[in-house]
C-alpha atoms as a PDB file:
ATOM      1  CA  UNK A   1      11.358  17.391   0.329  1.00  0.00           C
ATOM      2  CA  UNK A   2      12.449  14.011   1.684  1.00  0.00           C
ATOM      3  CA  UNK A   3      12.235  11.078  -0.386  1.00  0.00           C
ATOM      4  CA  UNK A   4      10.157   8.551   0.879  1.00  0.00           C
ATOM      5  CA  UNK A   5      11.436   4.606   0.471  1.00  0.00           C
ATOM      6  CA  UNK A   6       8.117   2.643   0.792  1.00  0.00           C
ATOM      7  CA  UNK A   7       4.482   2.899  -0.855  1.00  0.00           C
ATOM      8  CA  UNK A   8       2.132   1.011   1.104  1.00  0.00           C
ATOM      9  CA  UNK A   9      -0.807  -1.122  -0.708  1.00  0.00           C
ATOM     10  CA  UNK A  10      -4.007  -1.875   0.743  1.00  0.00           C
ATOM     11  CA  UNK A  11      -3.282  -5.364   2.091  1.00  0.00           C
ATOM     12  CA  UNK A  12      -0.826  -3.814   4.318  1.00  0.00           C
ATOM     13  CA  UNK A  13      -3.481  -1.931   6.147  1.00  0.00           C
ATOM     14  CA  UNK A  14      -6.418  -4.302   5.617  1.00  0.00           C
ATOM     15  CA  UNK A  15      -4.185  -7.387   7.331  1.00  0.00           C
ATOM     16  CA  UNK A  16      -3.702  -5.403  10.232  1.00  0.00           C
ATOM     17  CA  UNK A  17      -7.214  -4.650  10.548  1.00  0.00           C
ATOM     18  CA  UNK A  18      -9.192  -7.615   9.976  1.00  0.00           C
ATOM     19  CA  UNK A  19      -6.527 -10.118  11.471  1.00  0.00           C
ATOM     20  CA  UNK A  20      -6.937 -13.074   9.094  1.00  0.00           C
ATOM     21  CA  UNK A  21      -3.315 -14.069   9.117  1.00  0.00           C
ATOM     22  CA  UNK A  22      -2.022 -13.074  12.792  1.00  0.00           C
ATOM     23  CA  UNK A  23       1.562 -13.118  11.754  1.00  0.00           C
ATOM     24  CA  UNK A  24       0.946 -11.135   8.732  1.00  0.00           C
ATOM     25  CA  UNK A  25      -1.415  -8.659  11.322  1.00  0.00           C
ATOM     26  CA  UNK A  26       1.819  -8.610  13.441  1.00  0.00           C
ATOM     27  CA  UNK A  27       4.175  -8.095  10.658  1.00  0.00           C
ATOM     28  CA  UNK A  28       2.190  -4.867   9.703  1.00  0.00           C
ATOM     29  CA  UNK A  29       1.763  -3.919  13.446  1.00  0.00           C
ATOM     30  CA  UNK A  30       5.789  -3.605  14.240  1.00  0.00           C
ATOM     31  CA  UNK A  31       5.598  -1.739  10.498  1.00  0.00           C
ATOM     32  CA  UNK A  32       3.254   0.988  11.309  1.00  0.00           C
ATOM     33  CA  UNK A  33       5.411   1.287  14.585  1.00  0.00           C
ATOM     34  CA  UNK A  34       8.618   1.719  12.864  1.00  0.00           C
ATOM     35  CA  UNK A  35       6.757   4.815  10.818  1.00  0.00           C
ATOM     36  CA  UNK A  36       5.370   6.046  13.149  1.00  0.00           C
ATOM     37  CA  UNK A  37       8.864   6.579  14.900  1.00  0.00           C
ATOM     38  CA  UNK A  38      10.478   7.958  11.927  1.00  0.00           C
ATOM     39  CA  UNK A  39      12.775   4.671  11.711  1.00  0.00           C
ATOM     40  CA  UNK A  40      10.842   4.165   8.256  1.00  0.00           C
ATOM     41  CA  UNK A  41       9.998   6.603   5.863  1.00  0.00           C
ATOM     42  CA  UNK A  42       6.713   5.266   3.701  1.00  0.00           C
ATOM     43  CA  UNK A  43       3.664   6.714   2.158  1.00  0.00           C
ATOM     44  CA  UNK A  44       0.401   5.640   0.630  1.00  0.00           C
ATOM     45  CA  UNK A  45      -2.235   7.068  -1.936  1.00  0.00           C
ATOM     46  CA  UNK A  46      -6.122   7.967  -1.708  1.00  0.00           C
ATOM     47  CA  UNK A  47      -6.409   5.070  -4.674  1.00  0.00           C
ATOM     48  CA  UNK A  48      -4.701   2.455  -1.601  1.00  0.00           C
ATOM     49  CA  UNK A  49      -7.888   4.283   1.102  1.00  0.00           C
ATOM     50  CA  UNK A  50     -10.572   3.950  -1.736  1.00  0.00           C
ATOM     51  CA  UNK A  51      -9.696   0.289  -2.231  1.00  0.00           C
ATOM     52  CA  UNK A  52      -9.918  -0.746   1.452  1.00  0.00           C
ATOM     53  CA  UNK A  53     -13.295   0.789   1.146  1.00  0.00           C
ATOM     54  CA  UNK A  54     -14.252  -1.349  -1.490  1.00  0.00           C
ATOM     55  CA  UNK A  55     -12.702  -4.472   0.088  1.00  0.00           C
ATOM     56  CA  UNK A  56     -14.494  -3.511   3.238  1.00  0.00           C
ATOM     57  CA  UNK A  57     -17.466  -4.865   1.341  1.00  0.00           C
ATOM     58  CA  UNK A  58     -15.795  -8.547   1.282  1.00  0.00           C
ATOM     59  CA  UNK A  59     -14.884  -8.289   5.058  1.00  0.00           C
ATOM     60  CA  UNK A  60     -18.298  -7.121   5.922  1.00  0.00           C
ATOM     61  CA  UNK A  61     -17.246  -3.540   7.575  1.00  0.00           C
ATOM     62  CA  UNK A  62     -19.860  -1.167   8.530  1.00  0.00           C
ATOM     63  CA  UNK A  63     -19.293   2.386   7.200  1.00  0.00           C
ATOM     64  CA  UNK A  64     -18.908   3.754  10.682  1.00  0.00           C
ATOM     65  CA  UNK A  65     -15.930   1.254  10.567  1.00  0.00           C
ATOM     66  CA  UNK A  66     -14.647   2.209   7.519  1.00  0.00           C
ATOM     67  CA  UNK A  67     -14.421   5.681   8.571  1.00  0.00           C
ATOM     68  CA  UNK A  68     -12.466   5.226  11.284  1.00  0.00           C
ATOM     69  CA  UNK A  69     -10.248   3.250   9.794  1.00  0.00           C
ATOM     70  CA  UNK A  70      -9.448   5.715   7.390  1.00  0.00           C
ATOM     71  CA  UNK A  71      -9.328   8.480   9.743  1.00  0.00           C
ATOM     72  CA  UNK A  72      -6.877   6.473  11.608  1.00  0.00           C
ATOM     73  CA  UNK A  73      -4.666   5.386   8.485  1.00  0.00           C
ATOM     74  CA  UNK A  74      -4.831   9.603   7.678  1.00  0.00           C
ATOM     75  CA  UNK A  75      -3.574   9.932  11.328  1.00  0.00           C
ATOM     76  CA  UNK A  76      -0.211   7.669  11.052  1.00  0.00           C
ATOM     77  CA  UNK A  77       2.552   9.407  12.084  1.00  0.00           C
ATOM     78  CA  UNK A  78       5.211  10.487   9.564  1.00  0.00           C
ATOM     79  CA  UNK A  79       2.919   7.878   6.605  1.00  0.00           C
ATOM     80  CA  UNK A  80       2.423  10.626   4.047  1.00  0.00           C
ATOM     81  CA  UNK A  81      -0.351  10.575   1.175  1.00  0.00           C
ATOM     82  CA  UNK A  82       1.095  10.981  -2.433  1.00  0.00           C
ATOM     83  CA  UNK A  83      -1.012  10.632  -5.744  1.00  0.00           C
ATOM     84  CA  UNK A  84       0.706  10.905  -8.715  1.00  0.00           C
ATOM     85  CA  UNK A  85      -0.279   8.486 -11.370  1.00  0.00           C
ATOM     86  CA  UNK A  86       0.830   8.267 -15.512  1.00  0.00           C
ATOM     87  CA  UNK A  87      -2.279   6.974 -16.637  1.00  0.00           C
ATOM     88  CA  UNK A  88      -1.275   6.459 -20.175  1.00  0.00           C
ATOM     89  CA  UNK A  89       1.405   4.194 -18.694  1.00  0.00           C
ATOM     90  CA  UNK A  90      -1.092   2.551 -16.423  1.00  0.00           C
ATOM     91  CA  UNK A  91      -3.663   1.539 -19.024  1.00  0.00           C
ATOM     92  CA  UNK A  92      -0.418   0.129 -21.019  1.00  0.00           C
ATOM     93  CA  UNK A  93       0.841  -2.169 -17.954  1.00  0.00           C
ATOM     94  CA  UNK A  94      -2.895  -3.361 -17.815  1.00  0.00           C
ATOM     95  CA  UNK A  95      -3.099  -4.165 -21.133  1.00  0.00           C
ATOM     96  CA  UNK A  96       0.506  -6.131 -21.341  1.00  0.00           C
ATOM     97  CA  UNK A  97      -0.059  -7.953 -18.064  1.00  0.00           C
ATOM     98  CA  UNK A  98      -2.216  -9.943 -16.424  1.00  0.00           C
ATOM     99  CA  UNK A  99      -2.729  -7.743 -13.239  1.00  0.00           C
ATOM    100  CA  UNK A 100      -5.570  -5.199 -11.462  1.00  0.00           C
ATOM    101  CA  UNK A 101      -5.951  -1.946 -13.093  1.00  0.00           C
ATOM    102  CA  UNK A 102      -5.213  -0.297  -9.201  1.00  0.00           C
ATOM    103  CA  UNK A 103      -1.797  -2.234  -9.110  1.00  0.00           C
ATOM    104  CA  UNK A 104      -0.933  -0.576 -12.921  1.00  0.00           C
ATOM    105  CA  UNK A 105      -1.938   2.639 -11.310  1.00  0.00           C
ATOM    106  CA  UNK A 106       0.463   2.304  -8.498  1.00  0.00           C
ATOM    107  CA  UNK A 107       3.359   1.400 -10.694  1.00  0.00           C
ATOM    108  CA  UNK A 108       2.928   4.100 -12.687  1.00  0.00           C
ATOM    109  CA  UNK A 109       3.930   6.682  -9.833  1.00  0.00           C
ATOM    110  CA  UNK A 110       7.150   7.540 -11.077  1.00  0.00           C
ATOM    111  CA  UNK A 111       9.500   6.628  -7.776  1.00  0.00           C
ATOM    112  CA  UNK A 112       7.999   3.238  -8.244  1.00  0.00           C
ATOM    113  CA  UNK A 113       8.542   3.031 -11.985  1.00  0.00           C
ATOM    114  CA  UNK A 114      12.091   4.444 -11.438  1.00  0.00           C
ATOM    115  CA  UNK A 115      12.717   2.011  -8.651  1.00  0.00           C
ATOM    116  CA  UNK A 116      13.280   4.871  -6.298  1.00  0.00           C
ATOM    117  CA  UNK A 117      10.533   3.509  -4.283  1.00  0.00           C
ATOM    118  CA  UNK A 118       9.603  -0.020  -3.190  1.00  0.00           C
ATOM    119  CA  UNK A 119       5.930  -1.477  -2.910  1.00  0.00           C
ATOM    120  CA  UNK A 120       5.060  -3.067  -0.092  1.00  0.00           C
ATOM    121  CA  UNK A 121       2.491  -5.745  -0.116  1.00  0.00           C
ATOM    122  CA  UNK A 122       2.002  -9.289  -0.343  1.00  0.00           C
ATOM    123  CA  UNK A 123       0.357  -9.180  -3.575  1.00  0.00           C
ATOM    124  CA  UNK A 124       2.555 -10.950  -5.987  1.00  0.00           C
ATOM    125  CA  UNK A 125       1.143  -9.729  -9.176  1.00  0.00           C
ATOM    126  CA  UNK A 126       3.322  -6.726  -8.407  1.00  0.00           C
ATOM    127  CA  UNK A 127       6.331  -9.156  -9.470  1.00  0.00           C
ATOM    128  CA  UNK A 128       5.235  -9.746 -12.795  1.00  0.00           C
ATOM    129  CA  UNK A 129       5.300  -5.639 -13.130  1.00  0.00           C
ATOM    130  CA  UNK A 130       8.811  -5.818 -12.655  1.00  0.00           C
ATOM    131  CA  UNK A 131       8.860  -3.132 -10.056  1.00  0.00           C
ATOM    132  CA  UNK A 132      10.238  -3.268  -6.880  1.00  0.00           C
ATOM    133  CA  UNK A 133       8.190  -5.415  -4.071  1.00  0.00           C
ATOM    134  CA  UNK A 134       8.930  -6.510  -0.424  1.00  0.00           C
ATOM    135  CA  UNK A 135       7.265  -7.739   2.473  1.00  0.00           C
ATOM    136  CA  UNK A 136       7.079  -6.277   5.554  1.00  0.00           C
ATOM    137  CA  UNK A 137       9.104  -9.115   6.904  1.00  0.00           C
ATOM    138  CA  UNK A 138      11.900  -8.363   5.294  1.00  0.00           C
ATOM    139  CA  UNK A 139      11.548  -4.690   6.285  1.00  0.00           C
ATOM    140  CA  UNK A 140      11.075  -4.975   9.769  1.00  0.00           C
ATOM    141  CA  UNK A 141      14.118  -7.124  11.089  1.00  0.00           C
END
């Protein structure tokens, strides 16, 4: 089974969608097209889809909306889905630090805690996890 290099959080998808920052929106635009062509190898989780339906609350997404925006994350090219969580260690990171309980989740997945895999999102609080963190900015030239 190939390894993949890059988890994807939810503000990856959700900048691309609802366009607040256009050079973030772009960023993760020439992202998902690097996937999509194999030149990156990334996944995601159904925790990262069931929080961009819960921040498609703040952005003021219709359900119909939210559906196909999940149906369309579900039909990325080469992004595989991956949900393997160490909820002990979870409930310990969000107890030590200062951080959501959905980011302690995501570190938990052991090729993030092992550093074999590298988050990608603009949410800093990821830093103070100690676990590996980039932008796609930095991936994509």
């Amino acid at each position: 089974m190939k390894e993949y290099k890059y988890f994807l959080d939810s503000n990856i998808f959700l900048r691309a969608i609802v366009k607040d920052d256009l050079k973030k929106a772009r960023e993760c635009h020439e992202l998902f097209k690097k996937i999509k062509k194999g030149e990156i190898r990334a996944c995601t989780s159904c925790l990262i889809l069931a929080e961009i339906v819960w921040m498609s609350k703040f952005y003021k997404l219709s359900k119909q909306e939210i559906v196909i925006i999940l149906k369309g994350i579900l039909n990325i090219k080469n992004l595989k889905i991956i949900d393997s969580y160490n909820p002990v260690m979870a409930i310990k990171t969000y107890e030590t630090y200062n951080v959501k309980f959905i980011d302690s989740l995501i570190a938990s997945t052991l090729p993030i805690y092992k550093e074999n895999m590298i988050v990608v999102s603009y949410d800093k609080d990821f830093d103070k996890l100690k676990i590996r963190r980039i932008e796609p900015s930095k991936i994509i030239h």
